[in-house]
Protein backbone atom coordinates (compact mmCIF):
# COMPACT_ATOMS: atom_id res chain seq x y z
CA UNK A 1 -6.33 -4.84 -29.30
CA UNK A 2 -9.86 -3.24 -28.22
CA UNK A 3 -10.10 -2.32 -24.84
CA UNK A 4 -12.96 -2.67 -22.76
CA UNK A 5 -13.77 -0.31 -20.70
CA UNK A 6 -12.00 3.36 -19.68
CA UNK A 7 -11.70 5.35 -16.84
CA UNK A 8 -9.50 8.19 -15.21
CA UNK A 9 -8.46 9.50 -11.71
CA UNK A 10 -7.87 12.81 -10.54
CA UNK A 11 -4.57 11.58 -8.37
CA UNK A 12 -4.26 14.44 -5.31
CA UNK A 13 -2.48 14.31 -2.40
CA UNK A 14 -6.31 13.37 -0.60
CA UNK A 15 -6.25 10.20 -3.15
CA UNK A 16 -2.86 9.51 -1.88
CA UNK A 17 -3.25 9.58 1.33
CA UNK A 18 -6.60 7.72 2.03
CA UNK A 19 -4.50 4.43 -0.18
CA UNK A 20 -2.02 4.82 1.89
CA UNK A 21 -4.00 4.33 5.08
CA UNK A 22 -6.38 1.74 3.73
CA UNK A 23 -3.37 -0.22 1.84
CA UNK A 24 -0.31 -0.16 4.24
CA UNK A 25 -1.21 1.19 7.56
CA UNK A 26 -2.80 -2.66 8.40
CA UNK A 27 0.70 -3.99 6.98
CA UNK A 28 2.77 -2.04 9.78
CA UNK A 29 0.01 -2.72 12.62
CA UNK A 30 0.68 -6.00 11.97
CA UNK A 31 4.54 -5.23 12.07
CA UNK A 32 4.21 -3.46 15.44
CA UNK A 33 2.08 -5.96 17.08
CA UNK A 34 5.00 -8.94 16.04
CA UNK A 35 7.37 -6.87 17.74
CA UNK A 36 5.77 -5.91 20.81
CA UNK A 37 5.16 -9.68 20.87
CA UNK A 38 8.63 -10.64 20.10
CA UNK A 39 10.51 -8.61 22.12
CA UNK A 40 9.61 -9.29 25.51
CA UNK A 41 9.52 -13.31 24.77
CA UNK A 42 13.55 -12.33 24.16
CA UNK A 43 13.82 -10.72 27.08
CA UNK A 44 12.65 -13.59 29.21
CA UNK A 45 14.25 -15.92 27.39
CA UNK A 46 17.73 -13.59 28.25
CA UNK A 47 16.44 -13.26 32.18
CA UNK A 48 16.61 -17.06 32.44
CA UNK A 49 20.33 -17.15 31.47
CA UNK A 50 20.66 -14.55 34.58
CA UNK A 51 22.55 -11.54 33.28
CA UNK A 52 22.34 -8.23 33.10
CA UNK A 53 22.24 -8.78 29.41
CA UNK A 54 18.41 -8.34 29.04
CA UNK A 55 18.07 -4.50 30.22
CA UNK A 56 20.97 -3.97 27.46
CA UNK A 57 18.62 -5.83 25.02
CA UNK A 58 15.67 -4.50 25.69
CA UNK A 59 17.13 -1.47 25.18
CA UNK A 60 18.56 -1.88 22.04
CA UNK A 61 15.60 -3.77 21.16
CA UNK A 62 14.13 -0.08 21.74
CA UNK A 63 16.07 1.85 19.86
CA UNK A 64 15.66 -0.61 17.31
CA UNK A 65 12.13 -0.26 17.05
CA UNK A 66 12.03 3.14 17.04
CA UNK A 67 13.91 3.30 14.14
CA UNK A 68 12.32 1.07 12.57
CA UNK A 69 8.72 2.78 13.11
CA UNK A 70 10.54 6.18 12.17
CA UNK A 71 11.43 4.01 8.62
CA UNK A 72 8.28 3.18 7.87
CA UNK A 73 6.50 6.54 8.56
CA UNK A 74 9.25 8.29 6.27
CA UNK A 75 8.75 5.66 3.40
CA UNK A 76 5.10 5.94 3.30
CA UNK A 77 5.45 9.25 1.86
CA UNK A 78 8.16 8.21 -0.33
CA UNK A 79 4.99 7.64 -2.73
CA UNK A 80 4.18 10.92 -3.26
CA UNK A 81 6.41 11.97 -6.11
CA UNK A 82 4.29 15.32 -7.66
CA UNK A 83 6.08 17.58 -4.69
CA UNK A 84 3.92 19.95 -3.06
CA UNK A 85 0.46 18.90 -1.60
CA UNK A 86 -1.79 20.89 -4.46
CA UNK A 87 -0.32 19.15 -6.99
CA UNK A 88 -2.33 16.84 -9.10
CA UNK A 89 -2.09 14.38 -12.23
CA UNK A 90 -4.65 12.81 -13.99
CA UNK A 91 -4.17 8.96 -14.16
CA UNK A 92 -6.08 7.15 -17.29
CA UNK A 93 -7.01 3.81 -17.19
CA UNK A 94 -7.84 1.95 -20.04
CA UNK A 95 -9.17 -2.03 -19.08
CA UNK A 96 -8.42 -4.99 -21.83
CA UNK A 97 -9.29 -8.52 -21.57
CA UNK A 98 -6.19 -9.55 -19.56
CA UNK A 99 -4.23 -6.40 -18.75
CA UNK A 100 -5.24 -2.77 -17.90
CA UNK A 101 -2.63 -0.17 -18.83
CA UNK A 102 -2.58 3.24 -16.64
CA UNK A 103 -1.02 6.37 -18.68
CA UNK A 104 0.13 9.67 -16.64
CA UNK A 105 1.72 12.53 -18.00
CA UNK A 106 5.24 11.18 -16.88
CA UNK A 107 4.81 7.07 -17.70
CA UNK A 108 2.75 4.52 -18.82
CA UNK A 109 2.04 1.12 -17.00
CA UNK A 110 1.01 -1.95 -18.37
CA UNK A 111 0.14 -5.19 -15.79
CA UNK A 112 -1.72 -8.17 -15.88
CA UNK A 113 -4.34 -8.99 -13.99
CA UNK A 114 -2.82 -12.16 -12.93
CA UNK A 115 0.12 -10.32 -11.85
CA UNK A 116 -2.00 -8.26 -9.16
CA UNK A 117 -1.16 -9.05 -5.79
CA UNK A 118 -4.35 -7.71 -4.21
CA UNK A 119 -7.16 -6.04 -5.19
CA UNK A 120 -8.98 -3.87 -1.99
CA UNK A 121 -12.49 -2.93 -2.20
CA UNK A 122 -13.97 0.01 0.10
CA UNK A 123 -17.07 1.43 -0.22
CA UNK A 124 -16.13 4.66 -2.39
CA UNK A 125 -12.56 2.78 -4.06
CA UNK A 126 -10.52 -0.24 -5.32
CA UNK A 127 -7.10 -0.49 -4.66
CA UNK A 128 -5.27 -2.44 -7.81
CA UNK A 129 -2.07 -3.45 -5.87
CA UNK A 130 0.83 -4.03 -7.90
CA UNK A 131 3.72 -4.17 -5.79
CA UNK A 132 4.72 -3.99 -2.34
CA UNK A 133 4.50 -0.79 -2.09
CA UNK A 134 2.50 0.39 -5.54
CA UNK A 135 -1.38 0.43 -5.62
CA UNK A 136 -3.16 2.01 -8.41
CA UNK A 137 -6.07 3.84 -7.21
CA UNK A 138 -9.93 3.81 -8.98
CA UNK A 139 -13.07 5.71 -7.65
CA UNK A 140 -16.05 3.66 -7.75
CA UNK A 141 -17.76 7.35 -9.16
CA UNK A 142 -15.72 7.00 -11.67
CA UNK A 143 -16.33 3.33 -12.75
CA UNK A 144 -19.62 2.33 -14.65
CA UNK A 145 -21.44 -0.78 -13.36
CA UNK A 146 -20.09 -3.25 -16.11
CA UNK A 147 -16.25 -1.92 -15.11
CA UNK A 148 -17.27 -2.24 -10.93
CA UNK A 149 -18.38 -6.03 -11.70
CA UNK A 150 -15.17 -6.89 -14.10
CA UNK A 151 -12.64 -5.69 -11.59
CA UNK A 152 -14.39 -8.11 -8.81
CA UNK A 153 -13.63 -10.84 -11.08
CA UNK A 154 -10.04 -10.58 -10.26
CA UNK A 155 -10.56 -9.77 -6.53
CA UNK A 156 -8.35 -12.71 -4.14
């Protein structure tokens, strides 16, 4: 099979870092905002039973959150597998009709486009989510017209 077009990324710690903000810092906004929404509809829900149970809830429903914001700030730089901050690998991308594949020095990953869950466009980068937590990260300087107009195709 042929592919179609070809690129590569520098992947830094930079790289890393500006995904991470653009791809999952909205997620756990949204997160935060349920739960400061959540928790004090619980609380007067508990205050209308008359007990002392709500100040106990709300603050376990503290400590609660707290760990859970704790969680997600120490998985977000689960991501960064290369250890220190001046490492670097290059990531090559090579684009086919209905799959890209992305080789490293360490692995090589094949997905569909269909398979994509989101694609994120910013001026200066897409962000080729894959998973959850897994975005594959392009430069637009790195991307030739025909490859910026083929990855829009797929955009949701």
């Amino acid at each position: 099979m042929y592919y179609m077009y070809q690129t590569q990324l520098e992947y830094t710690y930079g790289e890393y870092r500006k995904m991470q903000r653009r791809v999952y810092e909205a997620n756990i906004i949204l997160q935060l905002i349920a739960i400061a929404v959540a928790t004090p509809l619980i609380i007067l829900l508990l205050e209308r039973i008359g007990s002392i149970a709500p100040y106990a809830v709300a603050i376990i429903a503290g400590v609660v959150i707290i760990k859970y914001i704790v969680r997600l700030v120490d998985k977000k730089g689960e991501g960064w597998k290369l250890g220190s901050k001046e490492n670097t690998d290059t990531y090559q991308y090579t684009f086919f009709e209905d799959h890209f594949e992305v080789k490293t020095e360490r692995r090589t990953y094949k997905v569909n486009y269909q398979d994509l869950l989101k694609i994120i466009e910013t001026k200066t980068h897409f962000y080729l989510k894959y998973e959850k937590y897994g975005a594959f990260i392009l430069k637009k300087e790195n991307c030739d017209d025909e490859l910026i107009q083929f990855i829009r195709k797929y955009k949701r």
